[in-house]
N, C-alpha and C. Protein backbone atom coordinates (compact mmCIF):
# COMPACT_ATOMS: atom_id res chain seq x y z
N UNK A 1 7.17 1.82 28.67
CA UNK A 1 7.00 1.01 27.46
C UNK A 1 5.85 0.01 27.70
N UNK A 2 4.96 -0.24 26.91
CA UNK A 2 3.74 -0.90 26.51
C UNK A 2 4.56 -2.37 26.73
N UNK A 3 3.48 -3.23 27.61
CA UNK A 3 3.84 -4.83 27.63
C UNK A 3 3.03 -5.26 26.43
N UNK A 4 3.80 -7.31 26.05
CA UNK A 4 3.38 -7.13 24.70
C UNK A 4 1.65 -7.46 24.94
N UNK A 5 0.90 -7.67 26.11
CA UNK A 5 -0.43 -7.52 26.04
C UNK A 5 -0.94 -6.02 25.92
N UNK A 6 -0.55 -4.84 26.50
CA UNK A 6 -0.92 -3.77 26.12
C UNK A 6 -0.61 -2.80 24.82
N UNK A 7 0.23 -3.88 24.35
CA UNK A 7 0.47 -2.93 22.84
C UNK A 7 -0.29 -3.22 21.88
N UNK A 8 -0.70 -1.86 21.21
CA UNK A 8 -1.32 -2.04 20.10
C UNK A 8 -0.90 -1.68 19.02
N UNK A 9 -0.74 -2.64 17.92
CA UNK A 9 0.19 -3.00 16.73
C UNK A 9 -0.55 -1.88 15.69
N UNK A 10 0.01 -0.93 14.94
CA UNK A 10 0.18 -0.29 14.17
C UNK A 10 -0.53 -0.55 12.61
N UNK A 11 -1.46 -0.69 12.06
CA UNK A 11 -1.78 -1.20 10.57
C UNK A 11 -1.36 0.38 9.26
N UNK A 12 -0.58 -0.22 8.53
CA UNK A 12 -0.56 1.27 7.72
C UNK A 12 -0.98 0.37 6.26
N UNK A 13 -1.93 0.86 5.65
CA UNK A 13 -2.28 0.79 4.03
C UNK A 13 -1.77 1.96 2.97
N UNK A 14 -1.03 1.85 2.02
CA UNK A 14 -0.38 2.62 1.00
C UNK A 14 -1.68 2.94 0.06
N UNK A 15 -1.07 4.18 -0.54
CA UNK A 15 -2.31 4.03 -1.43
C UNK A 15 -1.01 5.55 -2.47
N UNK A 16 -1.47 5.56 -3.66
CA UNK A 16 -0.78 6.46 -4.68
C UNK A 16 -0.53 5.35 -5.92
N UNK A 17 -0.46 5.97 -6.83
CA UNK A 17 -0.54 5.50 -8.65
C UNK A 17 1.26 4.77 -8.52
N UNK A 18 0.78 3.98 -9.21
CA UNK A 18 2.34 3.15 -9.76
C UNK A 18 3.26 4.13 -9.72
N UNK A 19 4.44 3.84 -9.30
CA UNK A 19 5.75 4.29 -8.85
C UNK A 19 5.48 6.11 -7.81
N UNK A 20 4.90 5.55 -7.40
CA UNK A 20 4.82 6.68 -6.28
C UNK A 20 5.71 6.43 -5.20
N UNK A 21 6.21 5.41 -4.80
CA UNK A 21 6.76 5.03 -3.53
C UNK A 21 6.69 4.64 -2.48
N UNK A 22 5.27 4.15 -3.04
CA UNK A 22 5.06 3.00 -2.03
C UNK A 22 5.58 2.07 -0.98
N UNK A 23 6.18 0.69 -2.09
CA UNK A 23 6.94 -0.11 -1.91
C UNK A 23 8.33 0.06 -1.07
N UNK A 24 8.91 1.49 -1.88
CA UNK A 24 10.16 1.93 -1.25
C UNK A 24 9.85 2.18 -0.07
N UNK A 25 8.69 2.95 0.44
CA UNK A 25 8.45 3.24 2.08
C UNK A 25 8.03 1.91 3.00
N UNK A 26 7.12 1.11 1.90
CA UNK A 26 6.57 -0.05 2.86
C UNK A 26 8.08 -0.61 2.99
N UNK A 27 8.98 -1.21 2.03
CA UNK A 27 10.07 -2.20 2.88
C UNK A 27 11.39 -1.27 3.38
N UNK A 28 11.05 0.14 4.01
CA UNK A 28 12.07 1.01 4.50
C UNK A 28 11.27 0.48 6.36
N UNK A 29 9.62 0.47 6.30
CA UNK A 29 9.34 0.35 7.46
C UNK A 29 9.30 -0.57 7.49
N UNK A 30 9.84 -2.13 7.21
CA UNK A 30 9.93 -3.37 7.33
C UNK A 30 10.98 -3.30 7.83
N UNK A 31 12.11 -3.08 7.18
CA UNK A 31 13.45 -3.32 7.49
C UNK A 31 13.63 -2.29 8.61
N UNK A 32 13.83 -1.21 8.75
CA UNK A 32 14.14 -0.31 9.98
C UNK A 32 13.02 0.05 10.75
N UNK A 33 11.88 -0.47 11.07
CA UNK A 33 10.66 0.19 11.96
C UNK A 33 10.19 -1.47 12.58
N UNK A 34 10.54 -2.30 12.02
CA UNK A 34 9.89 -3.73 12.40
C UNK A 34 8.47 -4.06 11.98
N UNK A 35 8.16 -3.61 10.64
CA UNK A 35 6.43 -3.88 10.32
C UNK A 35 7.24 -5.60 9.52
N UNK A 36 5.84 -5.66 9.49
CA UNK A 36 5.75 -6.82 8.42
C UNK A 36 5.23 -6.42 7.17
N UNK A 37 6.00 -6.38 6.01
CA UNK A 37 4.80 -5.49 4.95
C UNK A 37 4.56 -6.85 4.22
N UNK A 38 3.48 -7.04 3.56
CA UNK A 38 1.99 -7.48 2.47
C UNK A 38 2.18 -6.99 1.27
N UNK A 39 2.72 -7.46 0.19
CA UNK A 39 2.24 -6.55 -0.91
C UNK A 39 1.34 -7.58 -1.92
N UNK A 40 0.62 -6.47 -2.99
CA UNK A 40 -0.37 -7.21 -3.92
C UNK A 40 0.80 -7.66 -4.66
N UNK A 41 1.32 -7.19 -5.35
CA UNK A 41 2.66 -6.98 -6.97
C UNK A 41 3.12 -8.06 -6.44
N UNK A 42 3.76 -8.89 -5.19
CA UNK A 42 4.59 -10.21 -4.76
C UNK A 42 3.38 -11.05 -4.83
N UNK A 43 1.86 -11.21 -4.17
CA UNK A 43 1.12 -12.19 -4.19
C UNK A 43 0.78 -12.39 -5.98
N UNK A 44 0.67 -11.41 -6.12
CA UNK A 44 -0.19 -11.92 -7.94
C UNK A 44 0.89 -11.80 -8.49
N UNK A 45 2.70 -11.43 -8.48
CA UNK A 45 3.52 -12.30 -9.24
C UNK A 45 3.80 -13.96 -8.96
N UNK A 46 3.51 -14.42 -7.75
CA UNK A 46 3.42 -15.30 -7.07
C UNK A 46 2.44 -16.86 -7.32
N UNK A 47 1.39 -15.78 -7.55
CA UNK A 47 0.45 -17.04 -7.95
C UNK A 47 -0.14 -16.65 -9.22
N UNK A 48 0.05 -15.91 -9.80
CA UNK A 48 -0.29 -15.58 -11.36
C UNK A 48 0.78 -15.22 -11.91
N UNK A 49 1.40 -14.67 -11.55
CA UNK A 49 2.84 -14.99 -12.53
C UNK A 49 2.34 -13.70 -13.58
N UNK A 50 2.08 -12.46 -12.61
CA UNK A 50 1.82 -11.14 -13.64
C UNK A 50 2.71 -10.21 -12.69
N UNK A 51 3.63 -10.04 -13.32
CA UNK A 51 4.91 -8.88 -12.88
C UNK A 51 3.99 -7.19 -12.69
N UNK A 52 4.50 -6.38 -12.25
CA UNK A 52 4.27 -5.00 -12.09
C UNK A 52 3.96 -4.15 -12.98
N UNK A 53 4.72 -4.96 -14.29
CA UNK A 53 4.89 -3.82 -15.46
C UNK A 53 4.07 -4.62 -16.75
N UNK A 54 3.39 -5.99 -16.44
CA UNK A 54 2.04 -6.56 -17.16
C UNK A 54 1.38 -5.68 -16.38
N UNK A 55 0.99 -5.65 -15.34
CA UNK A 55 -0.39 -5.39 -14.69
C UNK A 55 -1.69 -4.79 -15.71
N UNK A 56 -1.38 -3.51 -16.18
CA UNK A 56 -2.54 -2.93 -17.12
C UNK A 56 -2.79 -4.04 -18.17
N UNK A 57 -1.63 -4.69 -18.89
CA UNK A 57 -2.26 -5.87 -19.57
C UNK A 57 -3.33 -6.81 -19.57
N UNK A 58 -2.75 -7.07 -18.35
CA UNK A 58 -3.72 -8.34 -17.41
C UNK A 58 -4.85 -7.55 -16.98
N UNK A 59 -5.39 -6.31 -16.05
CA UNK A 59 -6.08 -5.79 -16.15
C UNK A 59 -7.55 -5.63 -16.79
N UNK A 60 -7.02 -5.17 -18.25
CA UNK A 60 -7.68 -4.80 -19.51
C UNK A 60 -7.91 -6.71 -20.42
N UNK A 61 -7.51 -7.27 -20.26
CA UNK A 61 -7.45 -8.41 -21.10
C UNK A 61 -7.33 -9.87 -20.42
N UNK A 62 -7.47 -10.08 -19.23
CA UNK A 62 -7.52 -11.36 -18.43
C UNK A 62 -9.26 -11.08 -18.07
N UNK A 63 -9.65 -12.32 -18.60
CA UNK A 63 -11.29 -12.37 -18.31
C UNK A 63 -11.90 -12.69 -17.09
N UNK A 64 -10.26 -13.23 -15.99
CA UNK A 64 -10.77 -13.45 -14.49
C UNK A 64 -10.10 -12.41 -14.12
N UNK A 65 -9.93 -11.36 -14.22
CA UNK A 65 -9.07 -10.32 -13.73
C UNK A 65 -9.52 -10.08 -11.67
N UNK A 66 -10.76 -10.04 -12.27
CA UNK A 66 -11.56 -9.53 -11.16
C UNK A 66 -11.90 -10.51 -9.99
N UNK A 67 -11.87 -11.74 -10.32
CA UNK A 67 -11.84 -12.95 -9.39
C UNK A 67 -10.42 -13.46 -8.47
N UNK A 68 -9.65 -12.98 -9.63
CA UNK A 68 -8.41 -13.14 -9.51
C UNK A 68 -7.52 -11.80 -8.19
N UNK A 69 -8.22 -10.89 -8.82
CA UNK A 69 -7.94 -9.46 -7.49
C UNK A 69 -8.24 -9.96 -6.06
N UNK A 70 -9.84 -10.50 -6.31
CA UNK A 70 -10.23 -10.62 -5.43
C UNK A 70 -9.33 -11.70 -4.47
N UNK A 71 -8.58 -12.53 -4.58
CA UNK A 71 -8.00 -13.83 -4.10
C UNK A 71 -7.01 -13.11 -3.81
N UNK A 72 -6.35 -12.40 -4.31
CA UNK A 72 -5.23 -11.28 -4.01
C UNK A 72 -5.41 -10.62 -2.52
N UNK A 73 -5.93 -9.81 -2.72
CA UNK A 73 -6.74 -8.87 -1.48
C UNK A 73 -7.29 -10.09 -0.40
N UNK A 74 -7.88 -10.84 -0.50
CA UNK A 74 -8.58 -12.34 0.60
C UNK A 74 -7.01 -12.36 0.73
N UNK A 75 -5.61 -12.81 0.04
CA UNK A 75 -4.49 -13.70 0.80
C UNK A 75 -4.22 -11.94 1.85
N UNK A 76 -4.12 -10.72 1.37
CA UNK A 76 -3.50 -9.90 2.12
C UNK A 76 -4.10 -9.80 2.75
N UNK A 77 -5.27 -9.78 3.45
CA UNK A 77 -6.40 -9.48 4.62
C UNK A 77 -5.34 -10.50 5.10
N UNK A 78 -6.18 -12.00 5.06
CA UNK A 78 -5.72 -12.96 5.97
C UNK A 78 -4.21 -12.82 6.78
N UNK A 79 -2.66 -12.64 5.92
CA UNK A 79 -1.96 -12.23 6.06
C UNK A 79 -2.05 -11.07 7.24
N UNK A 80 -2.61 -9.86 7.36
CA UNK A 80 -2.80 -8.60 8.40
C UNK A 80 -3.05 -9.13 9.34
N UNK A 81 -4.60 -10.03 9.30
CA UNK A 81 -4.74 -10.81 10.69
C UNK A 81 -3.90 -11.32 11.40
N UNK A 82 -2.54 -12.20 10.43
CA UNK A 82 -1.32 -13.01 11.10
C UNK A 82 -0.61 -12.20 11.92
N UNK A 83 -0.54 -11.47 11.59
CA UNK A 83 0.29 -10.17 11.75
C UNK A 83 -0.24 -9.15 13.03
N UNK A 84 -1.28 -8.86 13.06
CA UNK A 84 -1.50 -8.10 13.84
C UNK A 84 -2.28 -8.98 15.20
N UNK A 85 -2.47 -10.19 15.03
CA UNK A 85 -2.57 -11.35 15.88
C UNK A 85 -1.46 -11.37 16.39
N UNK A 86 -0.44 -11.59 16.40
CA UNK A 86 0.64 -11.38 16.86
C UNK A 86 1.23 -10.40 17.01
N UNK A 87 0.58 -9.25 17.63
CA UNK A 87 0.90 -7.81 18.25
C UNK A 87 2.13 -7.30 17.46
N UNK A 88 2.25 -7.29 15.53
CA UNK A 88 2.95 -7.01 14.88
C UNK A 88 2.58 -6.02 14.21
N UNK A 89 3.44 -4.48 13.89
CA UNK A 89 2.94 -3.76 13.05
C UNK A 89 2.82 -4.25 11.66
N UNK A 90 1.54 -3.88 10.99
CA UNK A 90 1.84 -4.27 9.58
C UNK A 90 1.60 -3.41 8.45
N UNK A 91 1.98 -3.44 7.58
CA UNK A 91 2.28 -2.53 6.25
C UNK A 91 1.33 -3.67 5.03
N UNK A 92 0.46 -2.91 4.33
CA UNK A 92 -0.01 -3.65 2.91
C UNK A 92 0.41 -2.67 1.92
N UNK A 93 1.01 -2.60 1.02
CA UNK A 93 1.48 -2.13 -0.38
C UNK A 93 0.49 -2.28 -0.83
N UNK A 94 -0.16 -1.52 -1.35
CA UNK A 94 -1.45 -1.67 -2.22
C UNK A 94 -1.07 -0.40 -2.88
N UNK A 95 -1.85 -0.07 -4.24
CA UNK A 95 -1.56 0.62 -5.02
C UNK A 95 -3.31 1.73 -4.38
N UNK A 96 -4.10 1.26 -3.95
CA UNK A 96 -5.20 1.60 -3.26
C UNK A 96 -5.95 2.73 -3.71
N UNK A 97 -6.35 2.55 -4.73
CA UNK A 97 -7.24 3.24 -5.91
C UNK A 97 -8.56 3.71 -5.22
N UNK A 98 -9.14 2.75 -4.74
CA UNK A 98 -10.34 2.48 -4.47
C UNK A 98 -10.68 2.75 -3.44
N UNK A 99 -11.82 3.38 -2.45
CA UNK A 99 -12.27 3.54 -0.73
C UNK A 99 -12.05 2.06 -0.68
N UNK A 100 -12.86 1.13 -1.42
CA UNK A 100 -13.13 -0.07 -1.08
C UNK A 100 -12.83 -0.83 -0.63
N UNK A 101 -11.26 -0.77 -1.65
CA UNK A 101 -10.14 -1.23 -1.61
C UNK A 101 -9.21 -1.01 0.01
N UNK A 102 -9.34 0.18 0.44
CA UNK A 102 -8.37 0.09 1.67
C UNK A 102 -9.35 0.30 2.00
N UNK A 103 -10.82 0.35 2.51
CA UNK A 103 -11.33 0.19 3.53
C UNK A 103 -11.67 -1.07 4.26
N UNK A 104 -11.38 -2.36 3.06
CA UNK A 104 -11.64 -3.62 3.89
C UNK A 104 -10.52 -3.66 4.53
N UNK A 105 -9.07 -3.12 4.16
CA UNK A 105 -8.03 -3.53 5.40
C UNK A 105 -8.49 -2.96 6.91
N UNK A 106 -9.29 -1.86 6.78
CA UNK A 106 -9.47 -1.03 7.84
C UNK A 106 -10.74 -1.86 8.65
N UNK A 107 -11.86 -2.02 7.80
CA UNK A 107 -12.68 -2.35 8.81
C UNK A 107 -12.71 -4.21 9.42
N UNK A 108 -13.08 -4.11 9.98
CA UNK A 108 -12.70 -5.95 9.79
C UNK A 108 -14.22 -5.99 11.01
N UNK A 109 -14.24 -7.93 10.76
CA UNK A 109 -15.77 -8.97 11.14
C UNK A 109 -14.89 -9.03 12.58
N UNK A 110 -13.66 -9.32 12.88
CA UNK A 110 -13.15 -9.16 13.95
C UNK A 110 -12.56 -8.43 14.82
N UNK A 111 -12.57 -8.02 16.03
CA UNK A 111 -12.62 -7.23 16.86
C UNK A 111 -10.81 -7.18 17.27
N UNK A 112 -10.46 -6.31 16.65
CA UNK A 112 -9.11 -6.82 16.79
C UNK A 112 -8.25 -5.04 16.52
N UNK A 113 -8.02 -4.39 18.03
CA UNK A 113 -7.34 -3.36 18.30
C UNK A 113 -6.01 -3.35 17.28
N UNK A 114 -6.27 -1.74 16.39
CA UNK A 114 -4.73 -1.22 15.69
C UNK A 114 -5.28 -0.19 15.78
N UNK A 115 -3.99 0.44 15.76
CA UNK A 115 -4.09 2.17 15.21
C UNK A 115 -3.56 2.40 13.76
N UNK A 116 -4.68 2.42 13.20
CA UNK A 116 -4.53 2.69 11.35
C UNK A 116 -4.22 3.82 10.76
N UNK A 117 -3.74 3.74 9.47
CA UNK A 117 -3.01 4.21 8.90
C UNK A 117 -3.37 4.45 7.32
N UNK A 118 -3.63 5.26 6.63
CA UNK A 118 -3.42 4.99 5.20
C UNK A 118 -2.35 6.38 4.78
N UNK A 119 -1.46 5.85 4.43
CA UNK A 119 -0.61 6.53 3.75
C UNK A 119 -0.34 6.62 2.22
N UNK A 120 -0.65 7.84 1.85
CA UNK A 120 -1.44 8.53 0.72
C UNK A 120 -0.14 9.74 0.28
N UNK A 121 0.51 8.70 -1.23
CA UNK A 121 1.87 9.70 -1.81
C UNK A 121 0.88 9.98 -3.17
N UNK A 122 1.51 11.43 -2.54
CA UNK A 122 1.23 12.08 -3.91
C UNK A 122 2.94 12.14 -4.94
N UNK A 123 2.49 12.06 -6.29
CA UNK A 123 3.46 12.78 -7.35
C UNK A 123 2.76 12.97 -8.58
N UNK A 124 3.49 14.39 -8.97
CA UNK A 124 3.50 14.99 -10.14
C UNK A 124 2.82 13.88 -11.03
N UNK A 125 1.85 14.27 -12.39
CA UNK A 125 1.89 13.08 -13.34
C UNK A 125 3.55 13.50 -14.11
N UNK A 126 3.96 14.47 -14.54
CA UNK A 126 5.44 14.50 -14.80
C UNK A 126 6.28 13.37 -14.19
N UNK A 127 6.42 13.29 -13.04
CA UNK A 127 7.32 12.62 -12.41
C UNK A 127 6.77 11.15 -12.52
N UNK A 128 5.53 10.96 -12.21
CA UNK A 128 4.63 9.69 -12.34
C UNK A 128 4.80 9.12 -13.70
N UNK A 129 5.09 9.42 -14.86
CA UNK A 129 5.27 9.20 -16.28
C UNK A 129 6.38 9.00 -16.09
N UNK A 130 7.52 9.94 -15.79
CA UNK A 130 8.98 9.70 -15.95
C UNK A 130 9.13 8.33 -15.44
N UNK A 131 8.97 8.07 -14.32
CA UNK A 131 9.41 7.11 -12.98
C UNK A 131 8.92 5.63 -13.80
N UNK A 132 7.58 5.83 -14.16
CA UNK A 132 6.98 4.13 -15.30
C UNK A 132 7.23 4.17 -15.98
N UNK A 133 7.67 4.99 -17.18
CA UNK A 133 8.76 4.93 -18.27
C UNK A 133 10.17 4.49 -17.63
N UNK A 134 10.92 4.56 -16.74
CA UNK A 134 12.21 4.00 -16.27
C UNK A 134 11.96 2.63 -15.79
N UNK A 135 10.52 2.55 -15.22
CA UNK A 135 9.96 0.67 -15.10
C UNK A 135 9.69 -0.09 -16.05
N UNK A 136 9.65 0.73 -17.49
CA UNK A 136 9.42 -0.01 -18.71
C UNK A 136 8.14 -0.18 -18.75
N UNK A 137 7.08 0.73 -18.27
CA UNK A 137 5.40 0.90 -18.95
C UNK A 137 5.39 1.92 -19.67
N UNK A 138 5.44 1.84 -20.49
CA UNK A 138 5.40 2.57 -21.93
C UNK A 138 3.50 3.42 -22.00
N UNK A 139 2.84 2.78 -21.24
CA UNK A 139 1.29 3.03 -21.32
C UNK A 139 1.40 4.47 -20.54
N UNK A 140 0.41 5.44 -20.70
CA UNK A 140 0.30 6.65 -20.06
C UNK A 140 -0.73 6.23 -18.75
N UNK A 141 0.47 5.92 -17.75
CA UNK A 141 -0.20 5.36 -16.07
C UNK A 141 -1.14 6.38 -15.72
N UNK A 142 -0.52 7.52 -15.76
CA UNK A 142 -1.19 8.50 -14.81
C UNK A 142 -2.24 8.64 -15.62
N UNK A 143 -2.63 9.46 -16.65
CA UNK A 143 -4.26 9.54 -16.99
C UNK A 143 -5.42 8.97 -17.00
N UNK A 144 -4.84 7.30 -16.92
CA UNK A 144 -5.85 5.74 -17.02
C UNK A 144 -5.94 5.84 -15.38
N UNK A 145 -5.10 6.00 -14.62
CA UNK A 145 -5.33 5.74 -13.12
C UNK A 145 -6.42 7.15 -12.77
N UNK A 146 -5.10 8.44 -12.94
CA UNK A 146 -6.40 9.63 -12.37
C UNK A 146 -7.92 9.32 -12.77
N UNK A 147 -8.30 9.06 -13.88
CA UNK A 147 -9.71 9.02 -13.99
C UNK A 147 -10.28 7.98 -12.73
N UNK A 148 -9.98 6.64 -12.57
CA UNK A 148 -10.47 6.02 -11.59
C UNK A 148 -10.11 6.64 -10.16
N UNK A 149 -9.27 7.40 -9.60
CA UNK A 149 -9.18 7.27 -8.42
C UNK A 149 -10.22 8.37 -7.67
N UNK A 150 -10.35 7.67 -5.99
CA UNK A 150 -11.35 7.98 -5.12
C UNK A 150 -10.19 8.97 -3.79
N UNK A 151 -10.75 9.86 -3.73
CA UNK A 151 -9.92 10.53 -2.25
C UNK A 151 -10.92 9.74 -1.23
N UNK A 152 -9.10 9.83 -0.43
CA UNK A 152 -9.47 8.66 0.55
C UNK A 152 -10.04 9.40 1.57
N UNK A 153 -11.15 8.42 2.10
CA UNK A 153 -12.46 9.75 3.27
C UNK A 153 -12.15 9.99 4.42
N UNK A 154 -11.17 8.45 5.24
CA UNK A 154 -10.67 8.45 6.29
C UNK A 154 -11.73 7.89 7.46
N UNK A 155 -12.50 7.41 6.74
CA UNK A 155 -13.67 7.10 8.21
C UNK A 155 -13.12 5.71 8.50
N UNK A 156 -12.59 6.40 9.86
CA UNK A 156 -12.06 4.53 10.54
C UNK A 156 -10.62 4.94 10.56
N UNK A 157 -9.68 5.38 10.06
CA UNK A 157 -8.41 5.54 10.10
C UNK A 157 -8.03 7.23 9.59
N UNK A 158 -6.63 7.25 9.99
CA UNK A 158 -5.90 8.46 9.70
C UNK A 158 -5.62 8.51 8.44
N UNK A 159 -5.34 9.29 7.77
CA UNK A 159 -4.57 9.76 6.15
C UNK A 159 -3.37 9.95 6.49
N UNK A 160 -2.53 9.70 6.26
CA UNK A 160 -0.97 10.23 5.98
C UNK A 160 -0.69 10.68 4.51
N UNK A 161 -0.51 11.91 4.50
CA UNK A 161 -0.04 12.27 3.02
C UNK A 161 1.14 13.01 3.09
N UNK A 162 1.48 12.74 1.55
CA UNK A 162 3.25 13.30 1.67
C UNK A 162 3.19 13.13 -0.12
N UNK A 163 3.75 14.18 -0.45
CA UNK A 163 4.37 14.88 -1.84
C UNK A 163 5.84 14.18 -1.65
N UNK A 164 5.68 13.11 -3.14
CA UNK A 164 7.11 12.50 -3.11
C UNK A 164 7.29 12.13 -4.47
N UNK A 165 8.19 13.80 -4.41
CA UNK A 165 8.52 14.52 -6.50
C UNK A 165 10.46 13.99 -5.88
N UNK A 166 10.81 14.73 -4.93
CA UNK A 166 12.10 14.41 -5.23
C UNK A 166 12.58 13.43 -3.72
N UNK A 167 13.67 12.94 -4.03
CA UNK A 167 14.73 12.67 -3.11
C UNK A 167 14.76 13.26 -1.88
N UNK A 168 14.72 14.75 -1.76
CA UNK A 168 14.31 15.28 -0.68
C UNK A 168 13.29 14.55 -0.09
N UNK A 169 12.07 14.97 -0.57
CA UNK A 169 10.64 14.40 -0.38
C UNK A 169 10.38 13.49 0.09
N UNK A 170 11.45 12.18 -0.12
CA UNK A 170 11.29 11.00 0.20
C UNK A 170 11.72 10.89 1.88
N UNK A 171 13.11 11.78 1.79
CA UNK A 171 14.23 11.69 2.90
C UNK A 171 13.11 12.80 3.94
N UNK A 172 12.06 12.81 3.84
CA UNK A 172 11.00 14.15 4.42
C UNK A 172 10.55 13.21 5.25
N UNK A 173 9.51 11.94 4.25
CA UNK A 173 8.95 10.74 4.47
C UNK A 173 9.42 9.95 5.34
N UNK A 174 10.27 9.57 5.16
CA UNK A 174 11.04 8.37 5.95
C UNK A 174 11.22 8.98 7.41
N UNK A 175 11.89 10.05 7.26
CA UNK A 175 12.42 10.99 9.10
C UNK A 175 10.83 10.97 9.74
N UNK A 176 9.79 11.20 8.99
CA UNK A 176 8.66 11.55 9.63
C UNK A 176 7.66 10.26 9.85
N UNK A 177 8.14 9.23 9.31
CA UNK A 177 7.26 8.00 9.75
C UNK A 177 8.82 7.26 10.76
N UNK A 178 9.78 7.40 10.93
CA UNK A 178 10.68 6.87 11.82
C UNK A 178 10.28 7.79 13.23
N UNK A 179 10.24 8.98 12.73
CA UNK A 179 9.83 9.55 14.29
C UNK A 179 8.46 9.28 15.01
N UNK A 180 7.68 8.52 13.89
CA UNK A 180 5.96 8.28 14.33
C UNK A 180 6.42 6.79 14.60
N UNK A 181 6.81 6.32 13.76
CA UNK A 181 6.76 4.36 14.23
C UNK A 181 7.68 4.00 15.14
N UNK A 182 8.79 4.84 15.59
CA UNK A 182 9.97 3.65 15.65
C UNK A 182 9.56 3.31 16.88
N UNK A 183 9.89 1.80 17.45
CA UNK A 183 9.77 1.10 18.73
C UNK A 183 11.16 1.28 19.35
């Protein structure tokens, strides 16, 4: 077993369209794997006071939308640093649309050893519609998201991908990041 100077702390970034399962995996590896997870949806309900199921609202119709992201993403960086400064695995929930977007978790101004991660759920738009219709977004998620999204390139970190349509799928997920993370 790795002393805590030779260990190197784990970074995983989420990335898949609203209700993919993110969240459910980031605080499954919080609670049973020992990460620390980050999410955007807690900082910007937090300090903007825009729930999960505004988001496209605020989005499309907040004129600092974009200043406002940005302060989002600056608290979760800073946050990773805490975290992985202290030889802690860490998890960011990000909905991670963008290279951009999870590539600043990945690359960093400081020199600071992890073995990265972006973990990349796929689902059905069927299931992706069903699942934000049961969150109460009435808006058609999946077609407004597919048009923006970027496949993730992987330069600098691993991809983790996983198809997560059912229950199974999930119970696929979880066995296969417990057998990769657990300490």
């Amino acid at each position: 077993m790795a002393t805590p100077q030779e260990y190197v702390p784990n970074l995983i970034v989420t990335a898949g369209f609203p209700c993919s399962g993110k969240s459910t995996i980031a605080n499954h590896l919080e609670g049973n794997n020992g990460f620390v997870r980050f999410s955007s949806d807690e900082i910007r309900e937090a300090v903007f006071r825009v729930g999960p199921t505004d988001y496209e609202d605020y989005r499309q119709n907040d004129p600092y939308f974009e200043n406002e992201e940005k302060l989002v993403f600056d608290c979760l960086d800073i946050l990773k640093y805490k975290g992985l400064f202290q030889k802690k695995d860490v998890v960011i929930d990000i909905t991670g649309f963008f290279n951009y977007d999870r590539d600043r978790f990945f690359n960093t101004n400081i020199e600071l050893p992890a073995n990265k991660y972006l973990l990349r759920l796929n689902v059905t738009p069927e299931e992706i519609t069903k699942r934000n219709i049961e969150k109460g977004r009435t808006n058609d998620v999946y077609t407004g998201w597919k048009a923006s999204w970027e496949e993730p390139h992987g330069n600098g970190y691993e991809v983790l991908t996983f198809d997560n349509n059912t229950p199974e799928d999930l119970e696929f997920i979880i066995a296969s990041l417990d057998e990769r993370f657990s300490r």
